[in-house]
C-alpha atoms as a PDB file:
ATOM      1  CA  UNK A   1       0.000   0.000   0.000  1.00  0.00           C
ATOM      2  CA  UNK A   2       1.466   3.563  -0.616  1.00  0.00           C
ATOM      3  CA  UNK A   3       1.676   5.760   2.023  1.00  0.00           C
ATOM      4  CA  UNK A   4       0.304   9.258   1.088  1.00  0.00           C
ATOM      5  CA  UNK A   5       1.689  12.560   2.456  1.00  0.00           C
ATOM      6  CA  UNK A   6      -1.827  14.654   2.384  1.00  0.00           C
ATOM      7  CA  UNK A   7      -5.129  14.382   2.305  1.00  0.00           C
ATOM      8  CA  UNK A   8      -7.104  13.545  -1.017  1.00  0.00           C
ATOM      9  CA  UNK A   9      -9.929  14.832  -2.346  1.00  0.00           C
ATOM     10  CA  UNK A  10     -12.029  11.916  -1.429  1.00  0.00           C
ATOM     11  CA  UNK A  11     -10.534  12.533   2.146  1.00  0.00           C
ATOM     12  CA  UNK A  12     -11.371  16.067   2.652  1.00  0.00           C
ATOM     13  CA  UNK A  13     -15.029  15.389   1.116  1.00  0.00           C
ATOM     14  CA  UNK A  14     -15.474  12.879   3.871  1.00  0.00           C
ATOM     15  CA  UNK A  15     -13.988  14.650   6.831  1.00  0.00           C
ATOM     16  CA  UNK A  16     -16.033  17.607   5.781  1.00  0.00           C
ATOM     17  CA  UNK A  17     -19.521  15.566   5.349  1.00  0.00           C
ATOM     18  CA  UNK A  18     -19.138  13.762   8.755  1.00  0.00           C
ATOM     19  CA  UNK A  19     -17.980  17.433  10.205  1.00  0.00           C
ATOM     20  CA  UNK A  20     -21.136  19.225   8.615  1.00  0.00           C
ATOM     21  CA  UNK A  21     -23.547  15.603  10.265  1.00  0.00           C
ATOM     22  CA  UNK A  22     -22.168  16.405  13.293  1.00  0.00           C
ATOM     23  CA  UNK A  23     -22.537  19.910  13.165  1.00  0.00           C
ATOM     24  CA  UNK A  24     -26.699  19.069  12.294  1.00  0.00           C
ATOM     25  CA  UNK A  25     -27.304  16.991  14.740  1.00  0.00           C
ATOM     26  CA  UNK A  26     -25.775  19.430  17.774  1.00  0.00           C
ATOM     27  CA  UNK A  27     -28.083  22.033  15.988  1.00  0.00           C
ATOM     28  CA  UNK A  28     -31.108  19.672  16.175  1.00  0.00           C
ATOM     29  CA  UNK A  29     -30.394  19.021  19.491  1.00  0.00           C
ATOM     30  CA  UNK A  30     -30.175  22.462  20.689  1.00  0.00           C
ATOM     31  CA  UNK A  31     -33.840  23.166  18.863  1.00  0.00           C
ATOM     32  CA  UNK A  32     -35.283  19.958  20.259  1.00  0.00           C
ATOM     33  CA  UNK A  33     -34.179  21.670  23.404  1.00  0.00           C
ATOM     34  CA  UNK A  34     -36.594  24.522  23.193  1.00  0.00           C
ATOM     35  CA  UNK A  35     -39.906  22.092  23.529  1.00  0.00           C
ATOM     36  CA  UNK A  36     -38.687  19.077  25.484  1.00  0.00           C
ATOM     37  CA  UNK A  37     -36.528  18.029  28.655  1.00  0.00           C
ATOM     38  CA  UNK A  38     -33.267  17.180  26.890  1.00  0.00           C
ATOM     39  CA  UNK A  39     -33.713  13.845  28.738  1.00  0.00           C
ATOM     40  CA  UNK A  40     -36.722  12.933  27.510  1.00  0.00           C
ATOM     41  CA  UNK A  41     -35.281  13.918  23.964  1.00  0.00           C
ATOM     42  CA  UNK A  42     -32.426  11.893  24.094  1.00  0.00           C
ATOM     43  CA  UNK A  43     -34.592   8.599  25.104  1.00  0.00           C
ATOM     44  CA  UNK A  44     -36.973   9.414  22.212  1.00  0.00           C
ATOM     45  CA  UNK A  45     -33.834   9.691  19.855  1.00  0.00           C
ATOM     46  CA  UNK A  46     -32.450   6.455  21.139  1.00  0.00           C
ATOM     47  CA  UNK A  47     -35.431   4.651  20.513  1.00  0.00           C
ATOM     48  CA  UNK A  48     -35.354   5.735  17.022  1.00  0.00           C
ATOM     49  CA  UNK A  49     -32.267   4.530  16.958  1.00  0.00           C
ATOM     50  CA  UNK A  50     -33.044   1.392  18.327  1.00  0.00           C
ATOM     51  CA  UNK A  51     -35.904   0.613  15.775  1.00  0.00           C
ATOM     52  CA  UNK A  52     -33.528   1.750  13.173  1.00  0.00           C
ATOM     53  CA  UNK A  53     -31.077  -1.399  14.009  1.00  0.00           C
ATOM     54  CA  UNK A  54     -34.075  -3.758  14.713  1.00  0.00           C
ATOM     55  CA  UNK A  55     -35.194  -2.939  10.897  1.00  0.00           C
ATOM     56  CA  UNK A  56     -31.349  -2.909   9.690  1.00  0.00           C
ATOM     57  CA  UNK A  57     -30.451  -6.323  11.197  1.00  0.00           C
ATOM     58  CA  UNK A  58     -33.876  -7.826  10.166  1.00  0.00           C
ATOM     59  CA  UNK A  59     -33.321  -6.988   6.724  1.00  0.00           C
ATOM     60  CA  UNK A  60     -29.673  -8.146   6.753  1.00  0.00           C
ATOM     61  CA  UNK A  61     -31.292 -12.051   8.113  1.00  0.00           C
ATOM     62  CA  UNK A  62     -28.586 -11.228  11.382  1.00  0.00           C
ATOM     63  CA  UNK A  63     -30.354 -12.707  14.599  1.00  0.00           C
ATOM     64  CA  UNK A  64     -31.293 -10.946  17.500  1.00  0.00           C
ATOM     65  CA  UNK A  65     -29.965 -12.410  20.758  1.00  0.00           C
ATOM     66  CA  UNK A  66     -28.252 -11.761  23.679  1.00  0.00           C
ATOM     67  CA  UNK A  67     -26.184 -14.443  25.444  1.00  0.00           C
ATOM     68  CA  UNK A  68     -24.677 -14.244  29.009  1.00  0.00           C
ATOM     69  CA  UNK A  69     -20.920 -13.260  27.046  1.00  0.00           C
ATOM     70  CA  UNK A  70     -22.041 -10.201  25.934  1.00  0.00           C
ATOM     71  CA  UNK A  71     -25.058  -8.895  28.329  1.00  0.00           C
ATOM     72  CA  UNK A  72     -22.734  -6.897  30.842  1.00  0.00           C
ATOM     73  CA  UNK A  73     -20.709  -5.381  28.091  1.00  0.00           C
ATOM     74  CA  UNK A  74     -23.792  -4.246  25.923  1.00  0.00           C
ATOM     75  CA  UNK A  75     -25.311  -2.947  29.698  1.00  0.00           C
ATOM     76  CA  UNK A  76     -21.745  -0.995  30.458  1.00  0.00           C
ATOM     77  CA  UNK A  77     -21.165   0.035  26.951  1.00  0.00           C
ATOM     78  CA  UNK A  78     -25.384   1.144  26.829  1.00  0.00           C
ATOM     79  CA  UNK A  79     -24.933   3.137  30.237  1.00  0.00           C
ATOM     80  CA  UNK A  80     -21.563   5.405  29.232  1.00  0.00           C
ATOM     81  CA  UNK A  81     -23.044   6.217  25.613  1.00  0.00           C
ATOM     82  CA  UNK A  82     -26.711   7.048  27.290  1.00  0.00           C
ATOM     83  CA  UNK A  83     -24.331   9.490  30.325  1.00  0.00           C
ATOM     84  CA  UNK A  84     -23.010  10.792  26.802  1.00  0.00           C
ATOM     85  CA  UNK A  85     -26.121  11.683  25.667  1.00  0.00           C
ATOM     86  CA  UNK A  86     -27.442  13.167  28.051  1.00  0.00           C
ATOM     87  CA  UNK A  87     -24.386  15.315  28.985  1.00  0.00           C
ATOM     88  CA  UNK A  88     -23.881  16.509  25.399  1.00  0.00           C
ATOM     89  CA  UNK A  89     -28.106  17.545  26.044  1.00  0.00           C
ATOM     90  CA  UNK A  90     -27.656  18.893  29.146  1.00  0.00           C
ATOM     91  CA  UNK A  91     -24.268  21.189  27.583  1.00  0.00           C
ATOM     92  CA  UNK A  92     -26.675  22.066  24.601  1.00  0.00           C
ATOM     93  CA  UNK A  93     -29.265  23.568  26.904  1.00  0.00           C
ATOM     94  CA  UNK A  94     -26.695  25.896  29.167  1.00  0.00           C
ATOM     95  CA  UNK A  95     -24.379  26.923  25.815  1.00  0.00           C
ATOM     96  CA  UNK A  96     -24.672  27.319  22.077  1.00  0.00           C
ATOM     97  CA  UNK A  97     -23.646  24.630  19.469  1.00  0.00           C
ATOM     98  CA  UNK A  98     -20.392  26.362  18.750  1.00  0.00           C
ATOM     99  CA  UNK A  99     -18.841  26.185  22.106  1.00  0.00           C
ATOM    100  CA  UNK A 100     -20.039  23.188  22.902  1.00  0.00           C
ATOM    101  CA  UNK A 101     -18.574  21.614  19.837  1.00  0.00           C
ATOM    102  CA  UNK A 102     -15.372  23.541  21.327  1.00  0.00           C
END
């Protein structure tokens, strides 16, 4: 493989997509904030998210279980991206989108 010494085209169209997504969704979040408990926002947006997968793996034939290997990890992992959440709600309501992207 050949090691490159910048960024491509393709590169800079792709950091700068994903930069302008992430930019949306902190704006989204900080309108949602105006109407609803960023709590109750971020559950609603979760289980959006959550049917989203169901559909996605359904489609894709991949089964849906949990076994005993993997039920504490999913729990820890689930628990430290929802205390994401809602601290990136909670920052959204005190600030604006700029500093909190900061």
């Amino acid at each position: 493989m050949l090691a490159k010494k910048g960024v491509d085209a393709q590169g800079i169209v792709f950091l700068v997509g994903l930069s302008l997504l992430l930019a949306f969704n902190q704006i989204v979040i900080k309108v949602t904030n105006q109407g609803f408990q960023p709590v109750f926002a971020a559950g609603i947006r979760s289980l959006g998210g959550l049917l989203l997968v169901w559909v996605w793996m359904r489609w894709r034939g991949i089964p849906i279980g949990l076994t005993r290997r993997v039920l504490l990890p999913g729990l820890g992992l689930g628990l430290l991206f929802s205390f994401e959440f809602f601290c990136l709600f909670l920052a959204l309501d005190f600030t604006s989108v700029a500093r909190a992207s900061i």
